[in-house]
Each structure stands twice: as structure tokens, then as C-alpha cells.
C-alpha atoms as a PDB file:
ATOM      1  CA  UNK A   1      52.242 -21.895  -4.892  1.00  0.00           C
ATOM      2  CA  UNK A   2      48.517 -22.012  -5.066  1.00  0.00           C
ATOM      3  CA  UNK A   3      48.104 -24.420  -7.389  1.00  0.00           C
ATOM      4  CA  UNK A   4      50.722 -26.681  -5.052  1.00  0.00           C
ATOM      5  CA  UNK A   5      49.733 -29.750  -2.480  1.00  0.00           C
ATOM      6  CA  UNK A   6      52.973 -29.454  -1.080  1.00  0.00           C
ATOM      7  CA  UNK A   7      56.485 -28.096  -0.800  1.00  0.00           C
ATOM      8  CA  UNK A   8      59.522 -29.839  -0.667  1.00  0.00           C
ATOM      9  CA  UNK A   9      62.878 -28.344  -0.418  1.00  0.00           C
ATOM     10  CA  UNK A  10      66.073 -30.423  -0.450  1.00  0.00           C
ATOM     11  CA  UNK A  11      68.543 -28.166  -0.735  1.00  0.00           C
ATOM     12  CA  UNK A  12      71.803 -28.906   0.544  1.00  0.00           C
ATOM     13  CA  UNK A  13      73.143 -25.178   1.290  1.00  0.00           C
ATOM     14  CA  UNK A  14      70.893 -22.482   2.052  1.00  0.00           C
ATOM     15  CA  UNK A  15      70.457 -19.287   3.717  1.00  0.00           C
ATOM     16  CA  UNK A  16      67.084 -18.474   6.009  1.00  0.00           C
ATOM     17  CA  UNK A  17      65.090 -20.112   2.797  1.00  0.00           C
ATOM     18  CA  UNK A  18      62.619 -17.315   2.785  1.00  0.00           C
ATOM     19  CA  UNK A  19      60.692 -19.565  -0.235  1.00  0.00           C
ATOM     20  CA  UNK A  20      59.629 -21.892   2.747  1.00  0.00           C
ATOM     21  CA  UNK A  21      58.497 -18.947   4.694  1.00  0.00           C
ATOM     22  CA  UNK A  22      56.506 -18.099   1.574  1.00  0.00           C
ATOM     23  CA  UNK A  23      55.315 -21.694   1.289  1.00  0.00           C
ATOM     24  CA  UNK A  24      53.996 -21.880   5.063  1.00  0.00           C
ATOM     25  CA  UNK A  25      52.154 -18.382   3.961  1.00  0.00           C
ATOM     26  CA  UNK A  26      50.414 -20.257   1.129  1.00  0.00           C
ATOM     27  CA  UNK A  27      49.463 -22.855   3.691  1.00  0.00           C
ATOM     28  CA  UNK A  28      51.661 -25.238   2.182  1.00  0.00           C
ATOM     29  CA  UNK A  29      53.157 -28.239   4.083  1.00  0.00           C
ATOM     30  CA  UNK A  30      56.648 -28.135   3.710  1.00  0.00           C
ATOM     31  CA  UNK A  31      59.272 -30.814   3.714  1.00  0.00           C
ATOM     32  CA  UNK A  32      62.758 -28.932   4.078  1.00  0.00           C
ATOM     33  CA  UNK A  33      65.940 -30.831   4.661  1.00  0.00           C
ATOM     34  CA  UNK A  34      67.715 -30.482   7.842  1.00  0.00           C
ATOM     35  CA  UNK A  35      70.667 -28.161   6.556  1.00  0.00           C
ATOM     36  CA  UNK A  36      68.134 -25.372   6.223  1.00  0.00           C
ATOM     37  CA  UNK A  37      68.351 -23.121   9.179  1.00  0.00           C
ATOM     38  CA  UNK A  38      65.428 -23.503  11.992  1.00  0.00           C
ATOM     39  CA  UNK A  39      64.395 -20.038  11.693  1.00  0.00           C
ATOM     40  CA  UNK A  40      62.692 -21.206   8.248  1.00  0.00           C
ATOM     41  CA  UNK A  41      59.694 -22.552  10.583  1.00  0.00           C
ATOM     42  CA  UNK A  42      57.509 -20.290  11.797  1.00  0.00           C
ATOM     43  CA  UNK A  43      54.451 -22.615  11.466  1.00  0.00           C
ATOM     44  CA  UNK A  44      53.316 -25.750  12.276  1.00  0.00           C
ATOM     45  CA  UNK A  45      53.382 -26.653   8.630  1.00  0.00           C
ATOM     46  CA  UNK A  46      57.366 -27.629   8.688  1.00  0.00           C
ATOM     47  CA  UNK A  47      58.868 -31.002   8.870  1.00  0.00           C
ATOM     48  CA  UNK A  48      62.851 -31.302   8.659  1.00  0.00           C
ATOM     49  CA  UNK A  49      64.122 -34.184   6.821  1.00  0.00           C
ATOM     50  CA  UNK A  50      67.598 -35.596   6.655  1.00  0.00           C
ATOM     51  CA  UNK A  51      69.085 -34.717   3.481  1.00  0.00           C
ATOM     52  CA  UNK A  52      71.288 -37.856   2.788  1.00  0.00           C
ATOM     53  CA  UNK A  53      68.978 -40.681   3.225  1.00  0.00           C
ATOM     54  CA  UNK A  54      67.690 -40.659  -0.057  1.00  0.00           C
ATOM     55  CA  UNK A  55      64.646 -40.058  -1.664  1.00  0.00           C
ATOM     56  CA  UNK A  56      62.670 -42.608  -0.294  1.00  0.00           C
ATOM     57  CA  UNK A  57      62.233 -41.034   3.081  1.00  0.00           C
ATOM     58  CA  UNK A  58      60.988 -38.175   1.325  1.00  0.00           C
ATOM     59  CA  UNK A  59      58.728 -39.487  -1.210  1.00  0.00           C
ATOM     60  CA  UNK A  60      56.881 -41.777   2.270  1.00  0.00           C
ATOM     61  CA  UNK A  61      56.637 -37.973   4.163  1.00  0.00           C
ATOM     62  CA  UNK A  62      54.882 -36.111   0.391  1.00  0.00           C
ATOM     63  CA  UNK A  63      52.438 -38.990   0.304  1.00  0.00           C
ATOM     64  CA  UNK A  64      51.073 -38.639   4.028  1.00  0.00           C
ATOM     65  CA  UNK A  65      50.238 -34.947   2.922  1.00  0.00           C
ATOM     66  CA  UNK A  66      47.730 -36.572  -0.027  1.00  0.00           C
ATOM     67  CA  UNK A  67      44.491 -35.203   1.568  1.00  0.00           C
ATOM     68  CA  UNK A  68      46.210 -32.301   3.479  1.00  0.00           C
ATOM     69  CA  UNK A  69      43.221 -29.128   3.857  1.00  0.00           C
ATOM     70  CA  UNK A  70      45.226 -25.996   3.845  1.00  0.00           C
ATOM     71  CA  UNK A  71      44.860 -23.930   6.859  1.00  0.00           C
ATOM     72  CA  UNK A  72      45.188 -19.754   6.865  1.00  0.00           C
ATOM     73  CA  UNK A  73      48.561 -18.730   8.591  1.00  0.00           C
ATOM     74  CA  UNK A  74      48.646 -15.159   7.514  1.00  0.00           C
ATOM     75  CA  UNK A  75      48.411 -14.024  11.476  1.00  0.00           C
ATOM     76  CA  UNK A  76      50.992 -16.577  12.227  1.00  0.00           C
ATOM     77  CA  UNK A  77      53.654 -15.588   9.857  1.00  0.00           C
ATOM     78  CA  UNK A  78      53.328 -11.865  10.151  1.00  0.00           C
ATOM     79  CA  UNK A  79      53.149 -12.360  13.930  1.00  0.00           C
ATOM     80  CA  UNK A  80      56.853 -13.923  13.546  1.00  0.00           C
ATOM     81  CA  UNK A  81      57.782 -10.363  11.275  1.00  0.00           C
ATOM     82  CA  UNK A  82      57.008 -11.339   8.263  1.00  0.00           C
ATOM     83  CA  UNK A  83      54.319  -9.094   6.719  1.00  0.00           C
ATOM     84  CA  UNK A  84      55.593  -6.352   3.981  1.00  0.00           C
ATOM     85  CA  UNK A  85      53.301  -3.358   5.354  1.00  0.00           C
ATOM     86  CA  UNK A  86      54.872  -4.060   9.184  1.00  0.00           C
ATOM     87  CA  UNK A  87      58.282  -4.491   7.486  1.00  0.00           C
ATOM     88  CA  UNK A  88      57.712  -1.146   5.091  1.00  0.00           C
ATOM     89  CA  UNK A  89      56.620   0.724   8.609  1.00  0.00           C
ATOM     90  CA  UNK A  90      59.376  -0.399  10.583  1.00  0.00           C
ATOM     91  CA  UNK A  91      61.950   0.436   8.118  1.00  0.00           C
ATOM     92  CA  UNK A  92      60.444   3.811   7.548  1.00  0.00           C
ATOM     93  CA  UNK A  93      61.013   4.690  10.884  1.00  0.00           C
ATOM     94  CA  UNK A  94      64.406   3.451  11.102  1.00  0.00           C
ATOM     95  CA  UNK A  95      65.254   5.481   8.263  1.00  0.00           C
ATOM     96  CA  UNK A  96      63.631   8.609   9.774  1.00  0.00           C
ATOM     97  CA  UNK A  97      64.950   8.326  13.200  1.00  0.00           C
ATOM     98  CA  UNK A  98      68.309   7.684  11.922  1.00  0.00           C
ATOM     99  CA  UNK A  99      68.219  10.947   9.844  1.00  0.00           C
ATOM    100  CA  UNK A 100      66.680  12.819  12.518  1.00  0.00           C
ATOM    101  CA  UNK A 101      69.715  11.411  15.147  1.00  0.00           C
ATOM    102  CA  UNK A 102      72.395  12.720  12.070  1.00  0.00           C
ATOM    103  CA  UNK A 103      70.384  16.138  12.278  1.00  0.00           C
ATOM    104  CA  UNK A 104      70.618  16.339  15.842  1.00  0.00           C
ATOM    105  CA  UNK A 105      74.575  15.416  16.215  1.00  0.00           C
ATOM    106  CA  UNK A 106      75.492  17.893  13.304  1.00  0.00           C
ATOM    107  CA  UNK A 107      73.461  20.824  15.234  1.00  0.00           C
ATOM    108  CA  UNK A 108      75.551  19.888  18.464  1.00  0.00           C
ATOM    109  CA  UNK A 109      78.756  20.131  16.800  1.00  0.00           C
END
């Protein structure tokens, strides 16, 4: 995605679309179409587009991005939870806590 000046994303069924998270991570602009869920923006860097009128609308929306200077969102996106080391922490402790809890109820038995 580094060597990108923009990401577009058209898809017509999708889940969150965690590639658009990792495009707004790259500092991408991204063009997604409307049927991807709104949870896919976490930055400023997202524009919804209507998926069924044609390619036009999308090609007009790519070109404004010509010049586009990439901004760092690193803070942003792993302020919305998505940073591996906060994700690795937080599911270490779930893990923990959840095998401490089974110790705990098998001792009260």
C-alpha cells in the first residue's frame, strides 16, 4: 500500500473490510462503496460512494485525490482499537482472567 495514491474498494458484499482499515493506516484515501459497513472509517481519509452509479462517479472522486500528501494516522487508528500490541495485551488478559475465573469455580465446587 505504500507505493499506492489511493484506495478504492467497490465491493458489493463485505464484512467490516479490515483492508480499508489497513488503507487509512497507510494514510491512504479511500473510496469504499456504500454497502461496506460504517465501522470501516475510523479516519478522516474515507469517502462512501454509491456502488451502482457506475464508474464514472468514481473515476471524478480518484482524480480529486491527484496531489493528495499523506498524513500519519497511526494514533488515530489504534486509538479506535486497532493496534496489534494493544490487541495482543488485551487478549492476553482475557485469556488469563478467564483461566484464573475456571480455577476459582472448580476450587469452590
Amino acid at each position: 500500500m505504500q507505493a499506492a495514491d489511493t484506495f478504492v474498494f467497490p465491493s458489493i458484499h463485505e464484512g467490516l473490510g479490515a483492508v480499508a482499515i489497513e488503507a487509512q493506516t497507510a494514510g491512504l484515501p479511500c473510496l469504499l462503496s456504500d454497502t461496506i459497513p460504517l465501522g470501516a472509517k475510523v479516519t478522516d481519509l474515507v469517502e462512501f460512494l454509491p456502488i451502482d452509479k457506475g464508474p464514472d462517479v468514481w473515476a471524478k472522486r480518484m482524480l480529486a485525490y491527484v496531489n493528495f500528501n499523506r498524513c500519519d494516522t497511526y494514533e488515530i487508528v489504534r486509538k479506535a482499537g486497532y493496534d496489534i500490541k494493544d490487541a495482543a495485551e488485551w487478549l492476553e488478559l482475557f485469556y488469563f482472567n478467564t483461566v484464573e475465573g475456571y480455577k476459582d469455580a472448580q476450587y469452590q465446587s
